[in-house]
C-alpha atoms as a PDB file:
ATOM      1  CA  UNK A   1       5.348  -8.797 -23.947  1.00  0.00           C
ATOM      2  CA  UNK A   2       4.120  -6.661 -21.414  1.00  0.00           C
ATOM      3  CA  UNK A   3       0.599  -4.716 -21.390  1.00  0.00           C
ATOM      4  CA  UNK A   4       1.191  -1.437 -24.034  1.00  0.00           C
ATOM      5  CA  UNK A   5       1.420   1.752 -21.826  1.00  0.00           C
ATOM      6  CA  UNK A   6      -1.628   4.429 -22.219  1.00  0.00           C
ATOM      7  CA  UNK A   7      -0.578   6.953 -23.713  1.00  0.00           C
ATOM      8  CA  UNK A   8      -2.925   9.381 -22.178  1.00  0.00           C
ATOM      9  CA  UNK A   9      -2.502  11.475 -19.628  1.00  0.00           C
ATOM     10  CA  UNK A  10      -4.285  10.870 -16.224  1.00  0.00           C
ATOM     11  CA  UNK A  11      -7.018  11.870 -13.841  1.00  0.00           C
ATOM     12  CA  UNK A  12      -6.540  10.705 -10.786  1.00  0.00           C
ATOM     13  CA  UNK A  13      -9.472  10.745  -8.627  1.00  0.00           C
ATOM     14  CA  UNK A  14      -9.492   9.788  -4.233  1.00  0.00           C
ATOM     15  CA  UNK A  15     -12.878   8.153  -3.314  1.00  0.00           C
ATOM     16  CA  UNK A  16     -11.491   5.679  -0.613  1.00  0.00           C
ATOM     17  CA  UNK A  17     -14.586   4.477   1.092  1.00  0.00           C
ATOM     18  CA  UNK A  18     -17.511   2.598   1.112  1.00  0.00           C
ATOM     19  CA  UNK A  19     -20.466   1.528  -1.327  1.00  0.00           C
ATOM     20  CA  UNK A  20     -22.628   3.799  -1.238  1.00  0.00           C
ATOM     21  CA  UNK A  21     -19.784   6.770  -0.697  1.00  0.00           C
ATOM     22  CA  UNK A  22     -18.621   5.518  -4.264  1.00  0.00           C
ATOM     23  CA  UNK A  23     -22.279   5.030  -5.817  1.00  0.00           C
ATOM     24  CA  UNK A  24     -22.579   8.875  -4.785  1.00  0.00           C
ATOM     25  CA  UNK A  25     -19.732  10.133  -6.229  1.00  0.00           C
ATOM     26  CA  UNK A  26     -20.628   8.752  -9.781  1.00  0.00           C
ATOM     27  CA  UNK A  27     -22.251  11.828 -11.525  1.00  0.00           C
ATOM     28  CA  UNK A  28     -19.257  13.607 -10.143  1.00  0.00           C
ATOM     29  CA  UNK A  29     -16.757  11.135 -12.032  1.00  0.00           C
ATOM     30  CA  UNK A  30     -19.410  10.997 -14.753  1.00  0.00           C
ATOM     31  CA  UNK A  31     -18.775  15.069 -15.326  1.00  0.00           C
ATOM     32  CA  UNK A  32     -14.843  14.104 -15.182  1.00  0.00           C
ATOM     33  CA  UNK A  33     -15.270  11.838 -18.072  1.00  0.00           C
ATOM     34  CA  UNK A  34     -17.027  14.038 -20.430  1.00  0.00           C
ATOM     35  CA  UNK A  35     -14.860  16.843 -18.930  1.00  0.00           C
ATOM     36  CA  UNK A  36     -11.464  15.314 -19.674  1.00  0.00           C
ATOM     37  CA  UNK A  37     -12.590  12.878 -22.810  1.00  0.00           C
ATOM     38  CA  UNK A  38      -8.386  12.652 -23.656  1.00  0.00           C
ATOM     39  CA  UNK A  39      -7.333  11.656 -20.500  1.00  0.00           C
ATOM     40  CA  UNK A  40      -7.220   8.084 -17.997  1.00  0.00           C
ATOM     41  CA  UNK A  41      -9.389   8.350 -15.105  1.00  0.00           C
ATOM     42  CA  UNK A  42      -8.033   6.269 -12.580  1.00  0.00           C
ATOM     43  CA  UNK A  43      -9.984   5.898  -8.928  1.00  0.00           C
ATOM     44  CA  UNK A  44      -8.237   5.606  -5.945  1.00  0.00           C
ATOM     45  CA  UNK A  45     -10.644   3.452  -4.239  1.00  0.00           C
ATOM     46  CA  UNK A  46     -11.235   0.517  -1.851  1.00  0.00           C
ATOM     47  CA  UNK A  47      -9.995  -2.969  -3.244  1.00  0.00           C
ATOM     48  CA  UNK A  48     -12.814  -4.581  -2.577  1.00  0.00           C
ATOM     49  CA  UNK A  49     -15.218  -2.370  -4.360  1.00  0.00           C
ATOM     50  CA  UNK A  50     -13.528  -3.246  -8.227  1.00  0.00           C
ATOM     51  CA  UNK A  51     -16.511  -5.197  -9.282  1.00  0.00           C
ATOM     52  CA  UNK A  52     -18.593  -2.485  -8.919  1.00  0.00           C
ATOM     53  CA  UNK A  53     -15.989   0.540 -10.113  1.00  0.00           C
ATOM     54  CA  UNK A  54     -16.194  -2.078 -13.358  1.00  0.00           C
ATOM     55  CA  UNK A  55     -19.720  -0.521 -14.074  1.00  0.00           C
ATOM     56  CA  UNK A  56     -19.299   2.586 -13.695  1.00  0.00           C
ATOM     57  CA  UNK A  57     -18.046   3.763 -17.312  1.00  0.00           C
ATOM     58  CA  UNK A  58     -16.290   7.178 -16.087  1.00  0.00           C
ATOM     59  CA  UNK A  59     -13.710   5.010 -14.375  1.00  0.00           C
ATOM     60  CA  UNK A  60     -10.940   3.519 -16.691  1.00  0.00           C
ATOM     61  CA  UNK A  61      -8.286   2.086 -13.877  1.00  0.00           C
ATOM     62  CA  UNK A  62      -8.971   0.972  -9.977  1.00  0.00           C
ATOM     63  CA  UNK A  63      -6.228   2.260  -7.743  1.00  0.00           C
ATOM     64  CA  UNK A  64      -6.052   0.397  -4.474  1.00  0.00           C
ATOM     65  CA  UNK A  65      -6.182   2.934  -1.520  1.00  0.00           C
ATOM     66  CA  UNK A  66      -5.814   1.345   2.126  1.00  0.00           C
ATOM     67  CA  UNK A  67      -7.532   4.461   3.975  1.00  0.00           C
ATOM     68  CA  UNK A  68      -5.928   7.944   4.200  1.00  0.00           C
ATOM     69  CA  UNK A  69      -2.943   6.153   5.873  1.00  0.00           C
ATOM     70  CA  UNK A  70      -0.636   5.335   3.101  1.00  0.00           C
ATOM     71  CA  UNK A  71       0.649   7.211   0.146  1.00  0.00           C
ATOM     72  CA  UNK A  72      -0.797   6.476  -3.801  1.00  0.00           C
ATOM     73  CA  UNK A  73       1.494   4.355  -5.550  1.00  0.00           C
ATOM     74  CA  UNK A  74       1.507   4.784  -9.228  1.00  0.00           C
ATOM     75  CA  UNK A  75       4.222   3.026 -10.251  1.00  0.00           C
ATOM     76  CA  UNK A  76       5.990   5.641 -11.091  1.00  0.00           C
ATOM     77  CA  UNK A  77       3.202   7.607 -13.483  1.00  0.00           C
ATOM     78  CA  UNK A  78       3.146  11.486 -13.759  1.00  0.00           C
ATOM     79  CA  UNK A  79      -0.774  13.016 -12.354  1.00  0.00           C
ATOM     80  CA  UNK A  80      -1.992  15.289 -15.021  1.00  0.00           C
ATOM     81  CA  UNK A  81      -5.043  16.050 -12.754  1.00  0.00           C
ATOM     82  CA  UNK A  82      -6.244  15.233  -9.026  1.00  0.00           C
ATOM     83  CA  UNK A  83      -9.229  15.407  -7.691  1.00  0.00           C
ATOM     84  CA  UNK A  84     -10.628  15.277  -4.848  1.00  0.00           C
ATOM     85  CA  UNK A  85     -13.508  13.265  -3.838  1.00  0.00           C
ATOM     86  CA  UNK A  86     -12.988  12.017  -0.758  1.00  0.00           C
ATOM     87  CA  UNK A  87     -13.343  15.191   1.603  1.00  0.00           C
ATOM     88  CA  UNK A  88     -10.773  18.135   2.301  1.00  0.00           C
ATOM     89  CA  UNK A  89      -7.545  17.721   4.093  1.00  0.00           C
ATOM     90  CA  UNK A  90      -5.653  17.507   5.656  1.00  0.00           C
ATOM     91  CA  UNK A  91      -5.512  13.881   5.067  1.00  0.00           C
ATOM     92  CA  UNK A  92      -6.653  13.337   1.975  1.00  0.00           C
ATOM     93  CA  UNK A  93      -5.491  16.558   0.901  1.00  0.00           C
ATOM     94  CA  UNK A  94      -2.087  15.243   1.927  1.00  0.00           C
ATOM     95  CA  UNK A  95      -1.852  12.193  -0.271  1.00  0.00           C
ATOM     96  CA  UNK A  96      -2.928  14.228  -3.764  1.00  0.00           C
ATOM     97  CA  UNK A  97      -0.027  17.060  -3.125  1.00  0.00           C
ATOM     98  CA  UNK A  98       2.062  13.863  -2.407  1.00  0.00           C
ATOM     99  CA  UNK A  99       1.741  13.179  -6.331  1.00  0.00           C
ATOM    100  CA  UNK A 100       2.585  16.572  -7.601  1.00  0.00           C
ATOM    101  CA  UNK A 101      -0.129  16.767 -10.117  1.00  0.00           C
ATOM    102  CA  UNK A 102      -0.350  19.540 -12.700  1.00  0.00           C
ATOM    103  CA  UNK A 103      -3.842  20.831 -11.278  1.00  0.00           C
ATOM    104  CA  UNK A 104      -5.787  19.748  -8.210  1.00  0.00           C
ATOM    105  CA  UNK A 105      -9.460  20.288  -8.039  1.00  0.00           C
ATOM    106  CA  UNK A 106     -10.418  20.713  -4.727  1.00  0.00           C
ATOM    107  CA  UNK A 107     -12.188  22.243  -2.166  1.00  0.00           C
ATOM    108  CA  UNK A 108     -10.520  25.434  -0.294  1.00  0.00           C
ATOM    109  CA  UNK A 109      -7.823  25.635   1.478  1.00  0.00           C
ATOM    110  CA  UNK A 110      -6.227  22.389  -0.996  1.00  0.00           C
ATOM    111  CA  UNK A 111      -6.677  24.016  -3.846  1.00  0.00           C
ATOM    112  CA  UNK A 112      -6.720  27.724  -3.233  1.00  0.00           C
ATOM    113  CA  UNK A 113      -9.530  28.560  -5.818  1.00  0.00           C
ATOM    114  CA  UNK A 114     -11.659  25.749  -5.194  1.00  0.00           C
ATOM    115  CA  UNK A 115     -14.967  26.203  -3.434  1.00  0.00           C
ATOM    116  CA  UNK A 116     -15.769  26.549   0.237  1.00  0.00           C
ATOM    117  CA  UNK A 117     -16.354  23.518   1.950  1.00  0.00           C
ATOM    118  CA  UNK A 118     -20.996  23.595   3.065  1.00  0.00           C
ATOM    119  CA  UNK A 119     -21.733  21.389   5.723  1.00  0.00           C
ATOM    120  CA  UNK A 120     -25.175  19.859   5.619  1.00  0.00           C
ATOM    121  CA  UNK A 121     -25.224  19.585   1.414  1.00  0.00           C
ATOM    122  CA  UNK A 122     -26.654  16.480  -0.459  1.00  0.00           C
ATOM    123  CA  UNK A 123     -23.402  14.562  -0.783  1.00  0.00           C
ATOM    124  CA  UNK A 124     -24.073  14.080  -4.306  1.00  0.00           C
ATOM    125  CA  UNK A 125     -24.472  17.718  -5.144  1.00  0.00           C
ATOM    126  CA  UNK A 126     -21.276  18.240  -3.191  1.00  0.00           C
ATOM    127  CA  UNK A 127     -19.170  16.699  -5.668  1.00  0.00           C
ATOM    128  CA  UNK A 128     -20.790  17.778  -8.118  1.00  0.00           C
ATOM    129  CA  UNK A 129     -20.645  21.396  -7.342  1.00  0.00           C
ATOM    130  CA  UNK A 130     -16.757  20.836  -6.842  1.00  0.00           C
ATOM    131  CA  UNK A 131     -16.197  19.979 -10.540  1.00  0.00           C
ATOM    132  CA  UNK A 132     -18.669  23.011 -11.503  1.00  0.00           C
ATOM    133  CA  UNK A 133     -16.334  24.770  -9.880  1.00  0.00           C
ATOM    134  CA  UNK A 134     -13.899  24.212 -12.824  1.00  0.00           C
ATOM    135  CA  UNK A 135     -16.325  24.634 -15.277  1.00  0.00           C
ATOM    136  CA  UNK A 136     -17.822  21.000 -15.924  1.00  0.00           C
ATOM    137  CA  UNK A 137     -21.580  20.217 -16.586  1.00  0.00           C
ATOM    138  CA  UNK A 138     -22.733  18.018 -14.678  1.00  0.00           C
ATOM    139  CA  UNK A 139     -26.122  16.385 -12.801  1.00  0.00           C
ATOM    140  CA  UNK A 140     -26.274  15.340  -9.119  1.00  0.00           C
ATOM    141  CA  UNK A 141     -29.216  12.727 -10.466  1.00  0.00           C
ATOM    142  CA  UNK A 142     -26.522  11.023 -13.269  1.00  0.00           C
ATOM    143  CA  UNK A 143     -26.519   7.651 -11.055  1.00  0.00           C
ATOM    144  CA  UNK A 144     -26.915   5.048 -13.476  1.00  0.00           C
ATOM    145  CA  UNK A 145     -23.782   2.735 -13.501  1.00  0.00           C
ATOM    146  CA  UNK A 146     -23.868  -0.436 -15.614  1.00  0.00           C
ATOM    147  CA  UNK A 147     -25.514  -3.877 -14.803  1.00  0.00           C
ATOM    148  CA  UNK A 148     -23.251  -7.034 -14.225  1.00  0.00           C
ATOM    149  CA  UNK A 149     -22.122  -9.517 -16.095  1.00  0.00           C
ATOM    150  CA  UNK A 150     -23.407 -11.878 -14.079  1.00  0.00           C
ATOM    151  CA  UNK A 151     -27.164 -13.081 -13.921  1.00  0.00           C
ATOM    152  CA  UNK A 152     -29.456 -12.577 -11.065  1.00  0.00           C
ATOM    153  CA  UNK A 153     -29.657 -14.915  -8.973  1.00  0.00           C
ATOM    154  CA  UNK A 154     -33.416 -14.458  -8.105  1.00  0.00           C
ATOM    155  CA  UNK A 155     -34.486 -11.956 -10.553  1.00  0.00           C
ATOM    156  CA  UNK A 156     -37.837  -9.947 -10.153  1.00  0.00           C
ATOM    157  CA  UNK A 157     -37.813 -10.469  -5.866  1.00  0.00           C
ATOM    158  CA  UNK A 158     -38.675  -7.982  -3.571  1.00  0.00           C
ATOM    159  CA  UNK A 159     -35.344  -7.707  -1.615  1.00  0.00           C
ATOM    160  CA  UNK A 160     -35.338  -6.922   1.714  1.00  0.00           C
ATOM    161  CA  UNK A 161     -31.870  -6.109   2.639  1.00  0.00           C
ATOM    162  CA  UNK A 162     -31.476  -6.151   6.548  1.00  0.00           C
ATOM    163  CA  UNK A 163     -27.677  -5.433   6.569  1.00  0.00           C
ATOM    164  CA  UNK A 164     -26.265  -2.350   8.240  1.00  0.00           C
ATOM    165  CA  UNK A 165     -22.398  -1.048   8.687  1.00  0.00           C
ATOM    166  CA  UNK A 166     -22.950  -0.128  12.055  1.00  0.00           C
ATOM    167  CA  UNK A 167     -26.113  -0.842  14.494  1.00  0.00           C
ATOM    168  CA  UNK A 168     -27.314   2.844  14.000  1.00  0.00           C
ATOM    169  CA  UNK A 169     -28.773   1.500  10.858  1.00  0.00           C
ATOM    170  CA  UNK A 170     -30.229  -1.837  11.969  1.00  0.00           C
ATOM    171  CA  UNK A 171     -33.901  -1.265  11.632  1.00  0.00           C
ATOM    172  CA  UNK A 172     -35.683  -4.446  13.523  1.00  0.00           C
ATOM    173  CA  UNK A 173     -35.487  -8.108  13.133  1.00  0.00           C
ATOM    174  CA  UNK A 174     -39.069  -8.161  13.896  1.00  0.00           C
ATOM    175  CA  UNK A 175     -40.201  -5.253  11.677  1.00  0.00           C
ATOM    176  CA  UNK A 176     -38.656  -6.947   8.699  1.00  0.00           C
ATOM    177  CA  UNK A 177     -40.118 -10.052   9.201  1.00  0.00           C
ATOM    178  CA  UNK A 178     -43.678  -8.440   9.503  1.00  0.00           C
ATOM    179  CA  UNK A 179     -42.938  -6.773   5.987  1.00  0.00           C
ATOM    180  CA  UNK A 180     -41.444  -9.788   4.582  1.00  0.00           C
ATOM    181  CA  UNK A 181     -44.943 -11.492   5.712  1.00  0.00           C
ATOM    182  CA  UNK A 182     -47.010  -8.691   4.127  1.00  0.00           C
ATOM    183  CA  UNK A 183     -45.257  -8.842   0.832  1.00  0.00           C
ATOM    184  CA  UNK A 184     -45.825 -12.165   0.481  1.00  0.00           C
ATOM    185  CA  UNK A 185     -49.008 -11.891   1.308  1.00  0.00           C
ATOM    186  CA  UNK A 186     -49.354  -9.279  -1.391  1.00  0.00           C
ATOM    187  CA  UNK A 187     -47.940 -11.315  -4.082  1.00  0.00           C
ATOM    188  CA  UNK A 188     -44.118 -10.830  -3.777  1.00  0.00           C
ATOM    189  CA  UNK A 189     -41.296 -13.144  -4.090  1.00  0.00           C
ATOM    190  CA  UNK A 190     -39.000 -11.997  -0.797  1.00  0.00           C
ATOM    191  CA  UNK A 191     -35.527 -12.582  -0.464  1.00  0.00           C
ATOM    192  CA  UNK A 192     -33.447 -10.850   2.518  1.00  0.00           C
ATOM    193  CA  UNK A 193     -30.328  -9.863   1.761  1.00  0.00           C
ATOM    194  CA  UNK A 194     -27.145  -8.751   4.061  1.00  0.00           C
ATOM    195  CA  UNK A 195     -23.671  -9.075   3.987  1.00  0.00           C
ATOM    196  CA  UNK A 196     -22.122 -12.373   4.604  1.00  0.00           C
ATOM    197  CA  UNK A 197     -21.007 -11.617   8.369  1.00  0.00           C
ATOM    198  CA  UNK A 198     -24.713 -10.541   9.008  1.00  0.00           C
ATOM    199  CA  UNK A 199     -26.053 -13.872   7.848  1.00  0.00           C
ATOM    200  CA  UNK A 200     -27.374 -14.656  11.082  1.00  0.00           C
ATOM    201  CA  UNK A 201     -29.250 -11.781  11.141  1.00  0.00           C
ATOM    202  CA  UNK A 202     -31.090 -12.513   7.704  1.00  0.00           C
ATOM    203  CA  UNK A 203     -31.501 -15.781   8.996  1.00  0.00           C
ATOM    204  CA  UNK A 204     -33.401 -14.427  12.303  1.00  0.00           C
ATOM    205  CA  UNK A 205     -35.611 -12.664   9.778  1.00  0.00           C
ATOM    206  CA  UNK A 206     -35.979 -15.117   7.573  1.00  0.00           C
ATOM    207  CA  UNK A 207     -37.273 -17.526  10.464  1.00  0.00           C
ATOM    208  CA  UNK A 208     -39.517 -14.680  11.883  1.00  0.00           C
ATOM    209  CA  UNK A 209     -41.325 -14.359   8.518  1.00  0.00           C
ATOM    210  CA  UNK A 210     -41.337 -18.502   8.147  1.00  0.00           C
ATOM    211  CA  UNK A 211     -39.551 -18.366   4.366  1.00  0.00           C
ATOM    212  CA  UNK A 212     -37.568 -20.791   3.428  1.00  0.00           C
ATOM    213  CA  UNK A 213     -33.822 -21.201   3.704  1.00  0.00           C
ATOM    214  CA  UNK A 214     -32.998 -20.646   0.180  1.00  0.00           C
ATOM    215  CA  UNK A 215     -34.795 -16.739   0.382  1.00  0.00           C
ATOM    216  CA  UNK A 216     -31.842 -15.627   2.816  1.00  0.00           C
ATOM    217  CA  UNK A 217     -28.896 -14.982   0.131  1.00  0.00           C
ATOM    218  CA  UNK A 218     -26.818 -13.387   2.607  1.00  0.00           C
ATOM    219  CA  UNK A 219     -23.327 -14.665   2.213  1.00  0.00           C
ATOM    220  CA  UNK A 220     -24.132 -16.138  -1.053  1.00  0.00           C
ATOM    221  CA  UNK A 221     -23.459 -13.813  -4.058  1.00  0.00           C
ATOM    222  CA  UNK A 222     -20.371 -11.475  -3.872  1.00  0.00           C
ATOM    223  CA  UNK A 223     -20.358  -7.605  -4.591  1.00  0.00           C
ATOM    224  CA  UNK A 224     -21.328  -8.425  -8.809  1.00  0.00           C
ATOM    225  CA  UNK A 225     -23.953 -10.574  -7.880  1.00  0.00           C
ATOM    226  CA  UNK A 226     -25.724  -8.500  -4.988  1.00  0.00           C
ATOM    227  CA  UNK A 227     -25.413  -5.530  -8.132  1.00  0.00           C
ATOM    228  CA  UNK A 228     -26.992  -7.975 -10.314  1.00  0.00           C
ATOM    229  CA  UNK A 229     -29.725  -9.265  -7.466  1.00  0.00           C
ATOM    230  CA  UNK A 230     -30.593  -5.061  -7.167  1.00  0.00           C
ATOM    231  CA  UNK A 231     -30.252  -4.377 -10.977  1.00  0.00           C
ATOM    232  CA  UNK A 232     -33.509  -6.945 -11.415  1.00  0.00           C
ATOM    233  CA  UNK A 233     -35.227  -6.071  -8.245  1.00  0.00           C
ATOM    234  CA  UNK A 234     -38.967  -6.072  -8.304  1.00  0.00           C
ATOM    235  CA  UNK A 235     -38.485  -3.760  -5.267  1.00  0.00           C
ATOM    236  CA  UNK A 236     -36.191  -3.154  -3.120  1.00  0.00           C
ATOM    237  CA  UNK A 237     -36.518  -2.429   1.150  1.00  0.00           C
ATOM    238  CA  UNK A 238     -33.441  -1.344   3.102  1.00  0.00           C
ATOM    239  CA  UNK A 239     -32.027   0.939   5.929  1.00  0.00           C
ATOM    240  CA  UNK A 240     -29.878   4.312   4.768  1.00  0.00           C
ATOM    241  CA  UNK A 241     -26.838   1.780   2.650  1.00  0.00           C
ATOM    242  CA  UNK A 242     -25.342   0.319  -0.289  1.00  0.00           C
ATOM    243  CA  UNK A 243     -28.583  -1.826  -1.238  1.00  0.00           C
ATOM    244  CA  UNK A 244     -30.335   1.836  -1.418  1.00  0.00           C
ATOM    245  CA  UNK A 245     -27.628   3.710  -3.965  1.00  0.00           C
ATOM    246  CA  UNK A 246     -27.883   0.521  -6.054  1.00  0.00           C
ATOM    247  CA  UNK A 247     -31.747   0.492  -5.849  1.00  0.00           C
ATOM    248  CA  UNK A 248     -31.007   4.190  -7.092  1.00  0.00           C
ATOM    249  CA  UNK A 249     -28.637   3.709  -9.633  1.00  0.00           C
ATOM    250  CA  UNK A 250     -30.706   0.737 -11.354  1.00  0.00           C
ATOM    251  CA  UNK A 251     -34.201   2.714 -11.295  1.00  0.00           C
ATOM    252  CA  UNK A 252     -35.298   0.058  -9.204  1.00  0.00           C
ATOM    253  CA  UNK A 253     -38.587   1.289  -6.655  1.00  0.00           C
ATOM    254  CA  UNK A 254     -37.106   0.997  -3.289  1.00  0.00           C
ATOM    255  CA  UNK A 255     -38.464   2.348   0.492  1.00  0.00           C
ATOM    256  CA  UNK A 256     -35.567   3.464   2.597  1.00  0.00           C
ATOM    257  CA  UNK A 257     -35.480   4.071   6.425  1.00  0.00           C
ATOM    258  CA  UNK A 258     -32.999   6.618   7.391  1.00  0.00           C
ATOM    259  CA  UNK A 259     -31.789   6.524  10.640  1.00  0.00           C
ATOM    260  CA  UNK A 260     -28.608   8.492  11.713  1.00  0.00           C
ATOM    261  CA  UNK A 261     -27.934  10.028   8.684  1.00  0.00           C
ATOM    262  CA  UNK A 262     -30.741  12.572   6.994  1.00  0.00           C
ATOM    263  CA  UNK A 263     -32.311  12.231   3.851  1.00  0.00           C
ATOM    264  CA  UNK A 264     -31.590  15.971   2.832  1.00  0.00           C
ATOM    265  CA  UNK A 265     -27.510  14.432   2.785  1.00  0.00           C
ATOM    266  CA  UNK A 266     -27.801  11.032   1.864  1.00  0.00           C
ATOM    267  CA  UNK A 267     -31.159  10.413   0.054  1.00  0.00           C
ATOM    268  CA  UNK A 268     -32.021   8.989  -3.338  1.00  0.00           C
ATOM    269  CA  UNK A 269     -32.579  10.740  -6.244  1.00  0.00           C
ATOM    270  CA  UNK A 270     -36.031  12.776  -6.037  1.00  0.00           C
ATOM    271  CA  UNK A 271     -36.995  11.690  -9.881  1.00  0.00           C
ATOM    272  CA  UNK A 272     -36.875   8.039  -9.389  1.00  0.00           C
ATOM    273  CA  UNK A 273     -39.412   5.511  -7.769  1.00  0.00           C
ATOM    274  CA  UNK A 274     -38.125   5.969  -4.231  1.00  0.00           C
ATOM    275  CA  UNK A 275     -39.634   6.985  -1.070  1.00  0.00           C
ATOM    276  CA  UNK A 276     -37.885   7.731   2.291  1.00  0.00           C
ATOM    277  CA  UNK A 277     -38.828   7.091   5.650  1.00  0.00           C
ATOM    278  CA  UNK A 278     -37.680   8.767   8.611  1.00  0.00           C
ATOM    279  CA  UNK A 279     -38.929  10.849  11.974  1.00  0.00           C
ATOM    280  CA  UNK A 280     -36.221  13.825  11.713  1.00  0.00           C
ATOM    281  CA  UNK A 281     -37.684  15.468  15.174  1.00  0.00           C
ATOM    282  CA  UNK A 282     -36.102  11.905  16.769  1.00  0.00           C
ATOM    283  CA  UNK A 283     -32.952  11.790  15.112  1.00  0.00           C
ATOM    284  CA  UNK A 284     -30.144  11.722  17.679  1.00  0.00           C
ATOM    285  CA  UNK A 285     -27.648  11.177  14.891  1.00  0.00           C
ATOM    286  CA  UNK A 286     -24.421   9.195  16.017  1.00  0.00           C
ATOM    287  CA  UNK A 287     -23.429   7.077  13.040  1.00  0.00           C
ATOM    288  CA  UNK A 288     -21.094   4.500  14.624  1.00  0.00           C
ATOM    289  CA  UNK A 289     -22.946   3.321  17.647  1.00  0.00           C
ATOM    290  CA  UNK A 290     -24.653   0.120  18.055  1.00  0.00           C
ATOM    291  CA  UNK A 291     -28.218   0.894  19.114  1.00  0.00           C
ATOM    292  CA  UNK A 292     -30.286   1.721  16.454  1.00  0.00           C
ATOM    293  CA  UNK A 293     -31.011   5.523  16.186  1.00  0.00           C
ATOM    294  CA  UNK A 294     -34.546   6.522  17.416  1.00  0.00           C
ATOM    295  CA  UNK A 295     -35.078   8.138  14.202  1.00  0.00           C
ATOM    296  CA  UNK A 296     -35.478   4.650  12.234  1.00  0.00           C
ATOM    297  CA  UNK A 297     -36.999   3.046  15.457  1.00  0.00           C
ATOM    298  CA  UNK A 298     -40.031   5.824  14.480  1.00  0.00           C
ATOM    299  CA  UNK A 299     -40.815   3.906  11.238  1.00  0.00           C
ATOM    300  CA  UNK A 300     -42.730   0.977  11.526  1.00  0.00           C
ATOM    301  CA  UNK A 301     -43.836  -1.841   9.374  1.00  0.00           C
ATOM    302  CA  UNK A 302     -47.171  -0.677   8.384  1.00  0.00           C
ATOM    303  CA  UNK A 303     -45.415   2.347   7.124  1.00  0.00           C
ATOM    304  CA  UNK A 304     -43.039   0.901   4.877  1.00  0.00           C
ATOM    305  CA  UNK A 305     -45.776  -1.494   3.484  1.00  0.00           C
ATOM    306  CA  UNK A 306     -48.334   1.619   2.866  1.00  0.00           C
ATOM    307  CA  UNK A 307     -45.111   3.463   1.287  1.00  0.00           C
ATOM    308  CA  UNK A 308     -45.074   0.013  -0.812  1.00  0.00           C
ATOM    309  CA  UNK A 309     -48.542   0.202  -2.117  1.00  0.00           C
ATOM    310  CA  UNK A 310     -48.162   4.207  -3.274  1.00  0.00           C
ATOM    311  CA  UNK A 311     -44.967   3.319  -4.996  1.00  0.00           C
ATOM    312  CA  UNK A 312     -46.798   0.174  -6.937  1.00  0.00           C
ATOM    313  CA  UNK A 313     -49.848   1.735  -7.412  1.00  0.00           C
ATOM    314  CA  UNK A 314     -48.264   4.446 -10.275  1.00  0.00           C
END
């Protein structure tokens, strides 16, 4: 007996990038769901994201989406309704026309009555304004996705989370380990966490700040348990990535050091216990280059562990 077939009709939705591109598109997919109650909402995402598309509850089905470069396969299934959240064409554009869905929200020129493309916007508010477009309520600050299954694996840490995509973002070994040193000295449990091919680098900082082996849990929990490491996060310390949208998403108080990209784009929510860091007036802003952008070199230690104390002090 094979799986019974859904009888309802579906929402496709293109978001094929990264963590924190996904985490940002959520109050945009959570407007979908209460939008379209009657109808599948299946996400055209990166594979390797599903554990975290799992918690958010607009999402009914992952689609796997290998870039712009190859076309949706649906098996076959009709596409009541695209939309898209991944940018506007012609690439992405491209690949919803190639399902010949009923009615494409987009932004102009894909979809002909869809809203002008504004540089410069929040990202969140972006998407958001797209499916206002079509008459949807929704809330750029609707963030919260679910927590994981799965335990933490060192719940109530401070995490500092040293990983970076690209080098733009890689605030200093050194400056990490000198916060690491005055949380601990403050009464914090540390923990650094990266992704498992930065290990090395959480190591170095680990070292630096003389903590033990078992704080660095780089390369140690997957993509569920880093959610689930965030989710119970006494605090949470990281460049302009993932580890900040989940700090967002979970309420948890987090510090973030932009870099390339600028807050007014890519920053957390302004009701929740975050605070930025950032020297726009240095910001040279190239995203995929290796040295880190002067803009993040500005901040240094004392001023993420004075943005520490006003978060903890309310």
């Amino acid at each position: 007996m094979g799986m019974p077939v859904d009888p309802r009709p579906i929402l496709l939705a293109l978001r094929a990038l990264k963590l924190g591109d996904l985490l940002v598109a959520v109050p945009a997919l959570q407007a979908l769901r209460r939008g379209f109650p009657d109808h599948r909402i299946v996400l055209a995402t990166t594979e390797w994201l599903r554990p975290l598309v799992d918690l958010v509850d607009a999402v009914d089905e992952l689609l796997p989406a290998a870039g712009l470069d190859h076309l949706l396969d649906l098996g076959g299934r009709e596409v009541d309704v695209a939309v898209n959240l991944h940018g506007r064409g012609p690439e992405s554009g491209r690949l919803l026309t190639a399902v010949s869905p009923r009615r494409l929200i987009a932004h102009a020129p894909d979809a002909p009555d869809g809203p002008v493309w504004v540089d410069g916007m929040l990202e969140r508010e972006r998407w958001v304004r797209l499916v206002r477009a079509w008459g949807l309520d929704a809330d750029a600050d609707d963030v919260t996705i679910a927590r994981p299954a799965v335990p933490s694996a060192a719940p109530g840490v401070s995490v500092l989370h040293v990983g970076a995509f690209y080098g733009a973002r890689r605030w200093p070994v050194d400056r990490f380990a000198e916060v690491a040193v005055g949380l601990e000295r403050r009464g914090h449990d540390v923990v650094i966490s990266a992704g498992g091919e930065e290990r090395e680098r959480a190591e170095a900082v680990a070292r630096a700040a003389d903590l033990p082996e078992d704080a660095v849990l780089a390369g140690r929990v997957d993509l569920a348990g880093f959610a689930a490491l965030i989710a119970d996060a006494r605090l949470v310390i990281s460049a302009d990535t993932g580890a900040a949208h989940l700090a967002s998403a979970y309420r948890r108080p987090s510090v973030v050091i932009f870099g390339p990209a600028p807050p007014e784009e890519w920053g957390p929510p302004k009701n929740g216990p975050h605070v930025v860091l950032t020297d726009a007036s240095r910001r040279v802003g190239e995203v995929f280059v290796e040295d880190p952008d002067p803009a993040l070199l500005a901040v240094q230690a004392d001023d993420v562990l004075d943005a520490v104390e006003r978060l903890l002090a309310h």
